[in-house]
N, C-alpha and C. Protein backbone atom coordinates (compact mmCIF):
# COMPACT_ATOMS: atom_id res chain seq x y z
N UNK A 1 -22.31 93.25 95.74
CA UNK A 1 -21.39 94.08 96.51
C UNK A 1 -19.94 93.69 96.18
N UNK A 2 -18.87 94.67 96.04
CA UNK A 2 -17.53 94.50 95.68
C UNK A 2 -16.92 93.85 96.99
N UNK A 3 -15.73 92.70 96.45
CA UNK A 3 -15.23 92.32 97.54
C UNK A 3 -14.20 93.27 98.32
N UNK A 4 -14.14 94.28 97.78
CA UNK A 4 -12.65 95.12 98.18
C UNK A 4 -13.15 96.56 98.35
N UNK A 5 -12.55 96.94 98.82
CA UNK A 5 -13.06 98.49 99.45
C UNK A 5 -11.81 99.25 99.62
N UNK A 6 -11.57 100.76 99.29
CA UNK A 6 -10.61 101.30 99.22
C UNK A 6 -10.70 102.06 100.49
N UNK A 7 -9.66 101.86 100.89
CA UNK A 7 -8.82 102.96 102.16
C UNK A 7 -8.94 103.97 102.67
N UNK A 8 -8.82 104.75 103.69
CA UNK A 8 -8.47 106.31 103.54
C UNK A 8 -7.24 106.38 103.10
N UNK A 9 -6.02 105.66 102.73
CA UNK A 9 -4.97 105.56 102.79
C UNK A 9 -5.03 105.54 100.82
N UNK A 10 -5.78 105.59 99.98
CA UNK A 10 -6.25 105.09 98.39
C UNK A 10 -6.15 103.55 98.53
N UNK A 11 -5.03 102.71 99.25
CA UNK A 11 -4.94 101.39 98.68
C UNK A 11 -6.45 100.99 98.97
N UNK A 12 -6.74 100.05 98.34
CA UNK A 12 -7.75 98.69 97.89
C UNK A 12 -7.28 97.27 98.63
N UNK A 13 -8.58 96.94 99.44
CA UNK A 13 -8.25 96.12 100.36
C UNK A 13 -8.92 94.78 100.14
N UNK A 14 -8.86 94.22 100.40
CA UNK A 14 -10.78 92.71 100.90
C UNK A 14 -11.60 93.65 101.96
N UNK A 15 -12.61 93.55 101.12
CA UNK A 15 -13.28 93.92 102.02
C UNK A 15 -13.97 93.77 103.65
N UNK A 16 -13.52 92.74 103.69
CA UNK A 16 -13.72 92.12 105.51
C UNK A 16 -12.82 92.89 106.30
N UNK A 17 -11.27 93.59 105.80
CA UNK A 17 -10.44 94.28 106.42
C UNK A 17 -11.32 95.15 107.12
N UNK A 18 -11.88 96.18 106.46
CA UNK A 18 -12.14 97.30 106.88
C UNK A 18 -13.25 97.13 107.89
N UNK A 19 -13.62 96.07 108.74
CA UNK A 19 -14.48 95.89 109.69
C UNK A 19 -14.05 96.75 110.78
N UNK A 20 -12.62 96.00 111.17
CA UNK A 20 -11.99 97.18 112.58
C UNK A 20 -10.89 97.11 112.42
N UNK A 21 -9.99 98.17 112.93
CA UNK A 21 -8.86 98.44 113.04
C UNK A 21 -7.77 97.14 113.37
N UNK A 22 -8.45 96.75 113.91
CA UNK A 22 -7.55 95.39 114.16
C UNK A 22 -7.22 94.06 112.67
N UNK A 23 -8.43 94.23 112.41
CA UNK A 23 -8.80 93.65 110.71
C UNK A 23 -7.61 94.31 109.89
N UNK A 24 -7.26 95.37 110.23
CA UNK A 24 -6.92 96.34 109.25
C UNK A 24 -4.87 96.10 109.04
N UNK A 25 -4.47 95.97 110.28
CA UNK A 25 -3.42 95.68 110.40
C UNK A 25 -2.96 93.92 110.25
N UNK A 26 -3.55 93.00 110.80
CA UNK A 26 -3.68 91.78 110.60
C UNK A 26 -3.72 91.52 108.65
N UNK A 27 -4.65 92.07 108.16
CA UNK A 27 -4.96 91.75 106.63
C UNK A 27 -3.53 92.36 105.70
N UNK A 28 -3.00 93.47 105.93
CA UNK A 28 -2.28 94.08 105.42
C UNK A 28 -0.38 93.37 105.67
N UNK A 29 -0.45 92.79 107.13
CA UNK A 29 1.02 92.32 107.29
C UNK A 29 1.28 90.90 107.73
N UNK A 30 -0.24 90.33 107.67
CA UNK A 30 -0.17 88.92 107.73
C UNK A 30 -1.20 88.30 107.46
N UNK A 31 -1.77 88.35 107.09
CA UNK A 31 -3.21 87.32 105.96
C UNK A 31 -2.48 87.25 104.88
N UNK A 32 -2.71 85.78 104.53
CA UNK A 32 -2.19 85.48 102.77
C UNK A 32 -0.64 85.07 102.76
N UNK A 33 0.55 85.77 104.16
CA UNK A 33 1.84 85.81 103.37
C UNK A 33 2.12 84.13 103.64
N UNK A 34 3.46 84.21 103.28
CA UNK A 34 3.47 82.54 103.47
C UNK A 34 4.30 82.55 105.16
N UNK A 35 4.25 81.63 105.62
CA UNK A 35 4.83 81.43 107.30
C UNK A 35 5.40 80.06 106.79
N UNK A 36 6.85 79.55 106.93
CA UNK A 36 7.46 78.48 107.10
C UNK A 36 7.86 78.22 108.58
N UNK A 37 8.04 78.43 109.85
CA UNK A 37 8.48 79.07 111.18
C UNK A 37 7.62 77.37 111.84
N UNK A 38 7.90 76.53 112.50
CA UNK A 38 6.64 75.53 113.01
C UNK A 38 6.00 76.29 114.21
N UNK A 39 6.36 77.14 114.69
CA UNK A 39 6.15 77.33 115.80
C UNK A 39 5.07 78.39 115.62
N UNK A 40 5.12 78.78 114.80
CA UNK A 40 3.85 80.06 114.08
C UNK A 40 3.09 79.83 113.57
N UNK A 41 3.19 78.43 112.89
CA UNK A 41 2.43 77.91 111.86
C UNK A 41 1.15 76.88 113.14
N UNK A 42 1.98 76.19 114.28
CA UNK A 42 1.28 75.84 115.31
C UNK A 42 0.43 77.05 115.87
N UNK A 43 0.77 77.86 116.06
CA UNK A 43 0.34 79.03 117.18
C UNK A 43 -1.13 79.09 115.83
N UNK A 44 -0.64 79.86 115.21
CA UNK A 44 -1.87 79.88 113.76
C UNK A 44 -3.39 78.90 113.92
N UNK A 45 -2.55 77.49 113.81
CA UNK A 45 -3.61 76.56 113.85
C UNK A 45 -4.32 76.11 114.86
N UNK A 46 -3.67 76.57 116.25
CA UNK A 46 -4.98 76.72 117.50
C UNK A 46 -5.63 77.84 117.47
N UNK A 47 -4.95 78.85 117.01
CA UNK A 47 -6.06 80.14 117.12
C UNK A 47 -7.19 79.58 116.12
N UNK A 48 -7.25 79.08 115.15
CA UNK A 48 -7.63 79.54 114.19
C UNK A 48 -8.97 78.57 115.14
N UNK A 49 -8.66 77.03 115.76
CA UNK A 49 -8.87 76.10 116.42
C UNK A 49 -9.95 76.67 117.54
N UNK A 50 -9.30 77.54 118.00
CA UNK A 50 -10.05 78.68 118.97
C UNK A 50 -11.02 79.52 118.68
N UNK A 51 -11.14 80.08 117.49
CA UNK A 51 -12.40 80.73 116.62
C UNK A 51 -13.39 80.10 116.18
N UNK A 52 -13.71 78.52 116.36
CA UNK A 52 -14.38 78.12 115.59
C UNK A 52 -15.66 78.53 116.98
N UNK A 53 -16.96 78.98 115.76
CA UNK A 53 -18.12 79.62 116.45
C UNK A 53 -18.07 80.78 117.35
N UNK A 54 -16.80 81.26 117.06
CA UNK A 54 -16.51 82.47 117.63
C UNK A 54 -15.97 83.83 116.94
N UNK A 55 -15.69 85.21 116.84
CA UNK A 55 -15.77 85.88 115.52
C UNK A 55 -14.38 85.97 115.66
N UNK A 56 -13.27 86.49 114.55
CA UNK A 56 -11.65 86.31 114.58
C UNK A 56 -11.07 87.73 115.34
N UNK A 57 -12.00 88.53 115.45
CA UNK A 57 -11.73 89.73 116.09
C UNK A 57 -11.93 89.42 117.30
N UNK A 58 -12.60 88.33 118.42
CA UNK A 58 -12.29 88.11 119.49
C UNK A 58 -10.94 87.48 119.73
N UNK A 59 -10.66 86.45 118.71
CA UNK A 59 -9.30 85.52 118.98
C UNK A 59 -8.04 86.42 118.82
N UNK A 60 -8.05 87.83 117.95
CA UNK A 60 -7.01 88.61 117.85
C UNK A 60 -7.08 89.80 118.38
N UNK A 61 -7.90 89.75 119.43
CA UNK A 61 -7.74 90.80 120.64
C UNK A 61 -6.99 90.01 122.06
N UNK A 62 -7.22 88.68 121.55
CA UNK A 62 -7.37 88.11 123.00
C UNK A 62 -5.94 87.34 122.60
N UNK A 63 -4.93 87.80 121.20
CA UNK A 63 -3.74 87.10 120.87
C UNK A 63 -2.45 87.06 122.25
N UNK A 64 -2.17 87.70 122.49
CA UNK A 64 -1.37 87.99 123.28
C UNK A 64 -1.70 87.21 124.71
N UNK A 65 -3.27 87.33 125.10
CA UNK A 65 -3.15 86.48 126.41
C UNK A 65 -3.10 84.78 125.64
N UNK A 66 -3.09 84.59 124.85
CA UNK A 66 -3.22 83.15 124.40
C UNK A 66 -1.84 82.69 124.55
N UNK A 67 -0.72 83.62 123.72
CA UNK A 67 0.31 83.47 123.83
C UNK A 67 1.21 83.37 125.42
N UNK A 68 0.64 84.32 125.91
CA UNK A 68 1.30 84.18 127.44
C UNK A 68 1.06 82.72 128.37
N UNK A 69 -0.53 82.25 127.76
CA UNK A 69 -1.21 80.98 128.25
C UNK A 69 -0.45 80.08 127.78
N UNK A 70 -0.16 79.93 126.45
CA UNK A 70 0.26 79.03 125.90
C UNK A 70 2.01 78.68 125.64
N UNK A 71 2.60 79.76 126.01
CA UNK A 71 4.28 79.40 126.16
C UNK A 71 4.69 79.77 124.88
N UNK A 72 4.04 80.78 124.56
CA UNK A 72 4.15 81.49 123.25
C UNK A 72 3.94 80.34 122.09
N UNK A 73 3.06 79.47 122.21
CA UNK A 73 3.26 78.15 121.28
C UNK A 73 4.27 77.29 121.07
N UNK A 74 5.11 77.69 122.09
CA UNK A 74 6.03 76.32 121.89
C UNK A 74 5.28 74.90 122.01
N UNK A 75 5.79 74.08 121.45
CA UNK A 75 4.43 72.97 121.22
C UNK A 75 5.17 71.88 122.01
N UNK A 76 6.77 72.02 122.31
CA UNK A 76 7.45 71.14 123.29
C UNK A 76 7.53 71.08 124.70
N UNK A 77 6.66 72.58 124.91
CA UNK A 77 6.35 73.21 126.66
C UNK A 77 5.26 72.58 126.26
N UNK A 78 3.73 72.97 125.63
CA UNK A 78 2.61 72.74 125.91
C UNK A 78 2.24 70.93 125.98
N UNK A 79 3.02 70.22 124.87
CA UNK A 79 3.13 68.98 125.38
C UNK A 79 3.12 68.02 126.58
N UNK A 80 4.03 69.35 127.45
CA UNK A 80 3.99 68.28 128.59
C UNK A 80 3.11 69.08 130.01
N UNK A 81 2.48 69.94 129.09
CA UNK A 81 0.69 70.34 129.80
C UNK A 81 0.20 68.83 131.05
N UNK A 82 -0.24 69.28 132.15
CA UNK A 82 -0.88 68.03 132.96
C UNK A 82 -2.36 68.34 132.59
N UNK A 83 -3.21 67.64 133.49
CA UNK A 83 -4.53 68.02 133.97
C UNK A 83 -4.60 69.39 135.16
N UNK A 84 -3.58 69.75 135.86
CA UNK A 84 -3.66 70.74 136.68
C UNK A 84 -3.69 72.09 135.75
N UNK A 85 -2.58 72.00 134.40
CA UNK A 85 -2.37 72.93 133.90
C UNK A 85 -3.92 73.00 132.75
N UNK A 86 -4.65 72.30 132.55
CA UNK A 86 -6.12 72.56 131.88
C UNK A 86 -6.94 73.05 132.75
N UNK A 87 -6.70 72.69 134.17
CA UNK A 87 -7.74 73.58 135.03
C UNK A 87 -7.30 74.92 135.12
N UNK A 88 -5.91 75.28 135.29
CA UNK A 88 -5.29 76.58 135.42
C UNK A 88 -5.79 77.50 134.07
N UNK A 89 -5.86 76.79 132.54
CA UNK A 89 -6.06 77.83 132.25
C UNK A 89 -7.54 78.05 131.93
N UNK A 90 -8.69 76.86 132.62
CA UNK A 90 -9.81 77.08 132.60
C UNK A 90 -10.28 78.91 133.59
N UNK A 91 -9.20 79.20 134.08
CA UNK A 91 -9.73 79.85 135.31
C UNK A 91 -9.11 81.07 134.60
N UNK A 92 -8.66 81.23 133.08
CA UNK A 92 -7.44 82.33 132.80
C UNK A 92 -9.09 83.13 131.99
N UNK A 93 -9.31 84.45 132.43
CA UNK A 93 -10.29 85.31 131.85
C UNK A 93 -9.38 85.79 130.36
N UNK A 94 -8.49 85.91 130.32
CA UNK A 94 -7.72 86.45 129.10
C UNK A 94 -7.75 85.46 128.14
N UNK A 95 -8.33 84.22 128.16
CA UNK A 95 -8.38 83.19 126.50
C UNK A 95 -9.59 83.04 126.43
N UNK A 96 -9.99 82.46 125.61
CA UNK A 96 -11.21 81.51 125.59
C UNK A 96 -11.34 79.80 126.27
N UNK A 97 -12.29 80.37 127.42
CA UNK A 97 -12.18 79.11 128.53
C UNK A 97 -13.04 77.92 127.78
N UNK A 98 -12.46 77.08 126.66
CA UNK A 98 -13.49 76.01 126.28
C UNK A 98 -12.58 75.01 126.70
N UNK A 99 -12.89 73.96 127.52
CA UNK A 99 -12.40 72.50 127.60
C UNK A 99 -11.72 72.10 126.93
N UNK A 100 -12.47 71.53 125.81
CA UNK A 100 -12.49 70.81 124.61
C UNK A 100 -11.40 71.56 123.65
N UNK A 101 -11.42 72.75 123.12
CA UNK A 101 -10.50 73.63 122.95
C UNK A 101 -8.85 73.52 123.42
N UNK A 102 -8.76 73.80 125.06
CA UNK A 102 -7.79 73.58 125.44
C UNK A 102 -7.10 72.42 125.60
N UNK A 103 -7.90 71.32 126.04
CA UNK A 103 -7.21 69.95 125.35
C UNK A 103 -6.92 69.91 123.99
N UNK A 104 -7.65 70.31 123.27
CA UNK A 104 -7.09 69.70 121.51
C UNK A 104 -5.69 70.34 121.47
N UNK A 105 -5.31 71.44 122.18
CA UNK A 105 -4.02 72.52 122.15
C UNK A 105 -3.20 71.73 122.52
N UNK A 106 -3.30 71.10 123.56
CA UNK A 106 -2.28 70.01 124.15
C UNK A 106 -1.79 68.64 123.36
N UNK A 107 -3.25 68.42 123.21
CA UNK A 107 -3.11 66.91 122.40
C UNK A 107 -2.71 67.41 120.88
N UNK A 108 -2.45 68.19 120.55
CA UNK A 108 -1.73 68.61 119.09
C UNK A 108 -0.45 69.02 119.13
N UNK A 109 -0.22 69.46 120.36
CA UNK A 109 1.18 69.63 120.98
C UNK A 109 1.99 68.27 120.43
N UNK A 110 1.07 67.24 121.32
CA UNK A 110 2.24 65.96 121.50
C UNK A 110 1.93 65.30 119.98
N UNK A 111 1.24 65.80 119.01
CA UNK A 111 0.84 65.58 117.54
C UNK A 111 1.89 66.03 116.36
N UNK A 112 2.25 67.53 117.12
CA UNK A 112 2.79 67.71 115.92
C UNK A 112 4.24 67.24 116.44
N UNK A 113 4.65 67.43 117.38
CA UNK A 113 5.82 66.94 118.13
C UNK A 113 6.23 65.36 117.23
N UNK A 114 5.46 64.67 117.43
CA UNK A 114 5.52 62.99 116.16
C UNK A 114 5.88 63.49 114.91
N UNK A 115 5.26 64.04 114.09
CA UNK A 115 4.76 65.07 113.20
C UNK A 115 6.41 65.26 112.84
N UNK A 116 6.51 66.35 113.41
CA UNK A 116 8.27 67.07 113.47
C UNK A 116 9.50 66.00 114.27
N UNK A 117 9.14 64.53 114.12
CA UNK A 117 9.85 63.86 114.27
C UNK A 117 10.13 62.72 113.25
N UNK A 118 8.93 62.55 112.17
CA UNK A 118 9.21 61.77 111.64
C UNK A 118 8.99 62.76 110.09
N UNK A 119 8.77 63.87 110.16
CA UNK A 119 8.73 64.87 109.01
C UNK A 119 9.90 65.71 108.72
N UNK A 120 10.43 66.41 110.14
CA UNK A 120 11.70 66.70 109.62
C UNK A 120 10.84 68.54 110.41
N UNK A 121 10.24 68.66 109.59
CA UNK A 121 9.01 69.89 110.25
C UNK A 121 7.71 69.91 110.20
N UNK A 122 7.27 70.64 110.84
CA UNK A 122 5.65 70.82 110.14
C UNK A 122 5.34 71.74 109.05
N UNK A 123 6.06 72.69 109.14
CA UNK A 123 6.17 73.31 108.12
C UNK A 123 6.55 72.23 106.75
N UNK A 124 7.66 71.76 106.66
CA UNK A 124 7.46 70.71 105.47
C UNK A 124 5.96 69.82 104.98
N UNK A 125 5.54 69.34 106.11
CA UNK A 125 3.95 68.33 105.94
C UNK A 125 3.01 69.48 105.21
N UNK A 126 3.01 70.51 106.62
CA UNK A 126 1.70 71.28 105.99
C UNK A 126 1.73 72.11 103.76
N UNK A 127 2.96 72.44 103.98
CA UNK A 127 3.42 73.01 102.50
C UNK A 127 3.15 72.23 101.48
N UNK A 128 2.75 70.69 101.70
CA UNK A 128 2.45 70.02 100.64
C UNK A 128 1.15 69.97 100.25
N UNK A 129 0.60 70.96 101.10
CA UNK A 129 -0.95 70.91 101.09
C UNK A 129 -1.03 72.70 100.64
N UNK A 130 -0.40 73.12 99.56
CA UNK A 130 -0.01 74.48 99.33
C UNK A 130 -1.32 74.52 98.02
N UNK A 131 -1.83 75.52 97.46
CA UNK A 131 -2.85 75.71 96.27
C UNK A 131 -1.57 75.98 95.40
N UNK A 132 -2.03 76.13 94.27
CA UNK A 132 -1.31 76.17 93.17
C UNK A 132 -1.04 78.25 93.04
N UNK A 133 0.51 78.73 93.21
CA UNK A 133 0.01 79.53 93.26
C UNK A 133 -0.73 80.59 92.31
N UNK A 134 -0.64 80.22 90.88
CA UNK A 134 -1.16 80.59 90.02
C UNK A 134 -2.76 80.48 90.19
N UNK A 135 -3.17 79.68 90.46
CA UNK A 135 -4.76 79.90 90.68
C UNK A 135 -5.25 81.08 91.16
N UNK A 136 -6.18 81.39 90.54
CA UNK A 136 -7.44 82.56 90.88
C UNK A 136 -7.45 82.62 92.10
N UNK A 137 -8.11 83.65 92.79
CA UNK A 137 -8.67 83.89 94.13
C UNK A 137 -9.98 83.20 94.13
N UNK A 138 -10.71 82.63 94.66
CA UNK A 138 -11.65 81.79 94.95
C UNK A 138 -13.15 82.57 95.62
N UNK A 139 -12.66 83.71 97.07
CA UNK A 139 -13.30 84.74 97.61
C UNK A 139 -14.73 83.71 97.81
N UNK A 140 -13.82 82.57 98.86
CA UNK A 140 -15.51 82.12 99.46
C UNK A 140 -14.85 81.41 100.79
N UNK A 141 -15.67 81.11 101.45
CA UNK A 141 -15.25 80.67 102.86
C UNK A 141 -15.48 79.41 102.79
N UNK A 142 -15.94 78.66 101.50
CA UNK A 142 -15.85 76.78 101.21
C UNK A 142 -14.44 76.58 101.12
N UNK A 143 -14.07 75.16 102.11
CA UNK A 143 -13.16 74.41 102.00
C UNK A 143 -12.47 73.97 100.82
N UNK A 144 -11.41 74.45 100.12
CA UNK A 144 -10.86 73.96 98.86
C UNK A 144 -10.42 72.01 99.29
N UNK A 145 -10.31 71.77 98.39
CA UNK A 145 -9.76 70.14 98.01
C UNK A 145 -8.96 70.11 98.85
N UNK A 146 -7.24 71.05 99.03
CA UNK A 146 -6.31 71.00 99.67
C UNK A 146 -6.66 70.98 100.91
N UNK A 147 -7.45 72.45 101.49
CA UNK A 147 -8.26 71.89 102.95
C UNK A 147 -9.00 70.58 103.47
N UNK A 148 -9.88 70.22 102.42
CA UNK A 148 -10.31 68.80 103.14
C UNK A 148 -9.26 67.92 103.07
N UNK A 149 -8.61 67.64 101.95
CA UNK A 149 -7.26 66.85 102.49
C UNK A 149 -6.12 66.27 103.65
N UNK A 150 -6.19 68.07 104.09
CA UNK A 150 -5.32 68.25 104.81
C UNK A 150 -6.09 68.18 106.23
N UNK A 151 -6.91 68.47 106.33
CA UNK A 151 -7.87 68.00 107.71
C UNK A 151 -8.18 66.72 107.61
N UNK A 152 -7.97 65.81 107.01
CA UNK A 152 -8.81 64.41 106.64
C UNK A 152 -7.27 63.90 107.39
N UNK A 153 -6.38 64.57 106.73
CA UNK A 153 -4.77 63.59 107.29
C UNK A 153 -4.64 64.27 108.57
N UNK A 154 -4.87 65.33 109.13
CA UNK A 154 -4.24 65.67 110.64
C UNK A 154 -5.07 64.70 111.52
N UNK A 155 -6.91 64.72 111.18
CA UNK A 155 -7.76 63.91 111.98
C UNK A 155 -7.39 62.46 112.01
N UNK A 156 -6.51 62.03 111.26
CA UNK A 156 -6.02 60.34 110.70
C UNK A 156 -4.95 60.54 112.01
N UNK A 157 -3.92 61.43 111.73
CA UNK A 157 -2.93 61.45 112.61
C UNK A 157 -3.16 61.84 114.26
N UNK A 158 -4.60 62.46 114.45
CA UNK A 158 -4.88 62.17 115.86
C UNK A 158 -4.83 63.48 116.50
N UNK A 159 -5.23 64.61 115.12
CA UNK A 159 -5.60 65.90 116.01
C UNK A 159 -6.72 65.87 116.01
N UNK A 160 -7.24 67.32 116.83
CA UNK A 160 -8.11 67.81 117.23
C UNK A 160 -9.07 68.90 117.27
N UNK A 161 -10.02 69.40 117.13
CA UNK A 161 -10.27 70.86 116.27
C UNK A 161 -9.62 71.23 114.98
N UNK A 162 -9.54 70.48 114.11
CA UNK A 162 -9.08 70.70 113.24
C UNK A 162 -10.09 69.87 111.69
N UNK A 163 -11.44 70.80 112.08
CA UNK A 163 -12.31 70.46 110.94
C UNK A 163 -11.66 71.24 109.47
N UNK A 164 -12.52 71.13 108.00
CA UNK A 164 -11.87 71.16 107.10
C UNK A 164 -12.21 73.14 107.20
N UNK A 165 -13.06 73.18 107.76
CA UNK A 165 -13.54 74.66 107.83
C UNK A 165 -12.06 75.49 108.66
N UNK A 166 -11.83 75.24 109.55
CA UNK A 166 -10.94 75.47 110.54
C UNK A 166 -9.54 75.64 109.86
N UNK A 167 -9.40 74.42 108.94
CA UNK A 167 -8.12 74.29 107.86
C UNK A 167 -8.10 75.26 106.98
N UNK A 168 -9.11 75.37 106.10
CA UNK A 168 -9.24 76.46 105.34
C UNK A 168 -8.70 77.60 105.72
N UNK A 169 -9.65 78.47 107.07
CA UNK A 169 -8.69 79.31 107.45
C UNK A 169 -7.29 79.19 107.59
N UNK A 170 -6.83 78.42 108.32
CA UNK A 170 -5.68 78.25 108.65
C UNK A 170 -4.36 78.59 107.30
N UNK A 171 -4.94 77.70 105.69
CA UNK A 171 -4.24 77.73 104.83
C UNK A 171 -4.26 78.88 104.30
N UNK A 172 -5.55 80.11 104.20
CA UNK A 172 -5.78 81.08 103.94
C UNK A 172 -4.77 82.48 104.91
N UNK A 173 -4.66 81.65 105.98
CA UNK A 173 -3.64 82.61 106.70
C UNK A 173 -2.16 82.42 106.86
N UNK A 174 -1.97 81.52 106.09
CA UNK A 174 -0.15 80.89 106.31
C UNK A 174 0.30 81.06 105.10
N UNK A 175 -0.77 81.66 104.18
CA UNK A 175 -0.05 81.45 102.10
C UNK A 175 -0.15 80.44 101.78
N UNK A 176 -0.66 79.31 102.64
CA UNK A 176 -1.05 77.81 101.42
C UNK A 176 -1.80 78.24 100.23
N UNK A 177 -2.47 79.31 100.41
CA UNK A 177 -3.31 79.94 99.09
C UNK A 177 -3.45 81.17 99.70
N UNK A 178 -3.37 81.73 98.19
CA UNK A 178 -3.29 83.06 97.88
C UNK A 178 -5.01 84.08 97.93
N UNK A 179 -6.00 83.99 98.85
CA UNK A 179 -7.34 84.53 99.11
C UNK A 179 -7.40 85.66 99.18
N UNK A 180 -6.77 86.75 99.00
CA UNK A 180 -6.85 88.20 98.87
C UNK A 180 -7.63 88.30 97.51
N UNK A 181 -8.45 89.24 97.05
CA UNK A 181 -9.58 89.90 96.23
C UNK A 181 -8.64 89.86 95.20
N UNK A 182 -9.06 90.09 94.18
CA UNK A 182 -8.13 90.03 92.66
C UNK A 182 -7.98 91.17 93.05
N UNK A 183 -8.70 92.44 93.22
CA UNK A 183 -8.53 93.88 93.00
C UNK A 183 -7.84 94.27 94.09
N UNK A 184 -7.80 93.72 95.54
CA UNK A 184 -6.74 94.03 96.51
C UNK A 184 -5.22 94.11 96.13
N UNK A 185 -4.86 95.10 96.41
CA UNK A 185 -3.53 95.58 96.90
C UNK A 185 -2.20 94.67 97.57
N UNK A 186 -3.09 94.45 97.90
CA UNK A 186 -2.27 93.35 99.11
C UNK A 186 -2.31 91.86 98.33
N UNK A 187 -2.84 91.69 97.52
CA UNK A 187 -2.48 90.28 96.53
C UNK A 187 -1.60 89.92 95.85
N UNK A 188 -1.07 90.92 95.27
CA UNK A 188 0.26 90.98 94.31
C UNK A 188 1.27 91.03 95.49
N UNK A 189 1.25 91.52 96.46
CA UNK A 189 2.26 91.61 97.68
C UNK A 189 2.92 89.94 98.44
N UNK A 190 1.76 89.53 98.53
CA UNK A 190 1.55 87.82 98.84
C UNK A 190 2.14 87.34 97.76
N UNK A 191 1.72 87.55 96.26
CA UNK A 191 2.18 86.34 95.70
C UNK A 191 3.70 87.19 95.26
N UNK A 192 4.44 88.00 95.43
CA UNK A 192 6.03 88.27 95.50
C UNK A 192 6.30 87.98 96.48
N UNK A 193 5.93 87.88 97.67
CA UNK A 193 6.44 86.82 98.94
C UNK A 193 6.82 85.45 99.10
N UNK A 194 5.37 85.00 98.10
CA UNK A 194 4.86 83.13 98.19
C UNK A 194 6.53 83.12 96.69
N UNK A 195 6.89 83.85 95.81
CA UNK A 195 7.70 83.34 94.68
C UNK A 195 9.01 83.71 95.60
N UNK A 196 9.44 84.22 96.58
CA UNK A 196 10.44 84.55 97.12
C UNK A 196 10.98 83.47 98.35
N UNK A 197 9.87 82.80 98.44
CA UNK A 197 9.86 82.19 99.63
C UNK A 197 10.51 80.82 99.95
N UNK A 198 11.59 80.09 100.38
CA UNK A 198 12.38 79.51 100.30
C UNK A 198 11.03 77.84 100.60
N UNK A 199 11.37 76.92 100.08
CA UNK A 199 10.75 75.60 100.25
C UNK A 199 11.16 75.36 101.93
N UNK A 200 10.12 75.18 102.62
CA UNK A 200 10.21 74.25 103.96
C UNK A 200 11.15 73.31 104.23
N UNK A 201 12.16 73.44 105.04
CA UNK A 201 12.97 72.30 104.81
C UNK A 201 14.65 72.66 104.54
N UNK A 202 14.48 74.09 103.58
CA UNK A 202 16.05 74.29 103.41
C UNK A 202 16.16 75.60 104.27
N UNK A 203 17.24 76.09 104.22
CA UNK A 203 17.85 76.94 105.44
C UNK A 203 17.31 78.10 105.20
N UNK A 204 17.34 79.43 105.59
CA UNK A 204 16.43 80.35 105.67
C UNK A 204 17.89 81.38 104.64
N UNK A 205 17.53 82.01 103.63
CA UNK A 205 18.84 82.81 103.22
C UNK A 205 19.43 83.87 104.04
């Protein structure tokens, strides 16, 4: 079966887009591009944190109440999260009520917070864990090298939900690598973004 499937629109997509409408907009204006922002790049890596054993079309229906839960990801509000505020949002029907989940959100809070204190950003740390962007599309849901890497050092540094599976996504959705279908549309779009895209660290043009 082809990985890419064409449109009503003619463009040529990945084929996982065309599951639902929601797939459809997500794949086209943000899968693949690159995100330098820490605060997006955090928000990113609990959702992604939040999907695990769960399908991504629940976590991006349910984006917006996460965000309202979560202080839009500011990671310097959620830091100073208590135990009252884990029961509060055990009781929130609009996220996904997992424990374990919502602590790792917190305890990655006060993670990357270290993180963006002795890095400068997170965006700088995570970018060093970027694929080459010349490499092929890969079109598999195995952990590249860069993913286990980069989950091997967050779990060193004392996060949480953040297996190499979990990473993968994560790098697959920020432009650490370029995973759009060779024949997608939307691949050549990513990688004139990823060559446009200023290094982590210097000022935004």
């Amino acid at each position: 079966m082809s990985n890419t499937k064409k449109g009503s629109d003619g463009l040529m997509r990945c084929r996982w887009a065309a599951a639902t409408p929601e797939f459809l907009e997500y794949h086209d204006t943000e899968w693949g591009f690159p995100v330098r922002t820490d605060q997006r790049l955090f928000e990113l890596i609990c959702l992604e944190g939040f999907q695990a054993g769960l399908s991504w079309r629940t976590i991006l229906a349910k984006r917006e109440n996460f965000r309202a839960a979560f202080r839009n990801f500011d990671f310097d509000r959620i830091a100073r999260f208590s135990t009252r505020d884990v029961e509060r949002l055990l009781k929130n029907a609009g996220i996904v009520r997992h424990r374990g989940k919502i602590e790792a959100v917190i305890n990655n809070a006060r993670r990357v917070r270290e993180l963006v204190k002795r890095e400068g950003s997170f965006a700088a740390f995570v970018w060093r864990y970027e694929t080459d962007p010349k490499r092929r599309a890969r079109h598999t849901a195995a952990p590249s090298a860069e993913s286990l890497a980069l989950s091997k050092e967050l779990r060193r540094l004392g996060w949480a939900f953040v297996g190499p599976t979990t990473v993968h996504a994560f790098r697959q959705a920020t432009g650490l690598i370029n995973d759009h279908a060779e024949r997608c549309d939307f691949r050549s779009k990513a990688e004139r973004a990823r060559r446009s895209f200023p290094p982590p660290g210097t000022p935004c043009p």
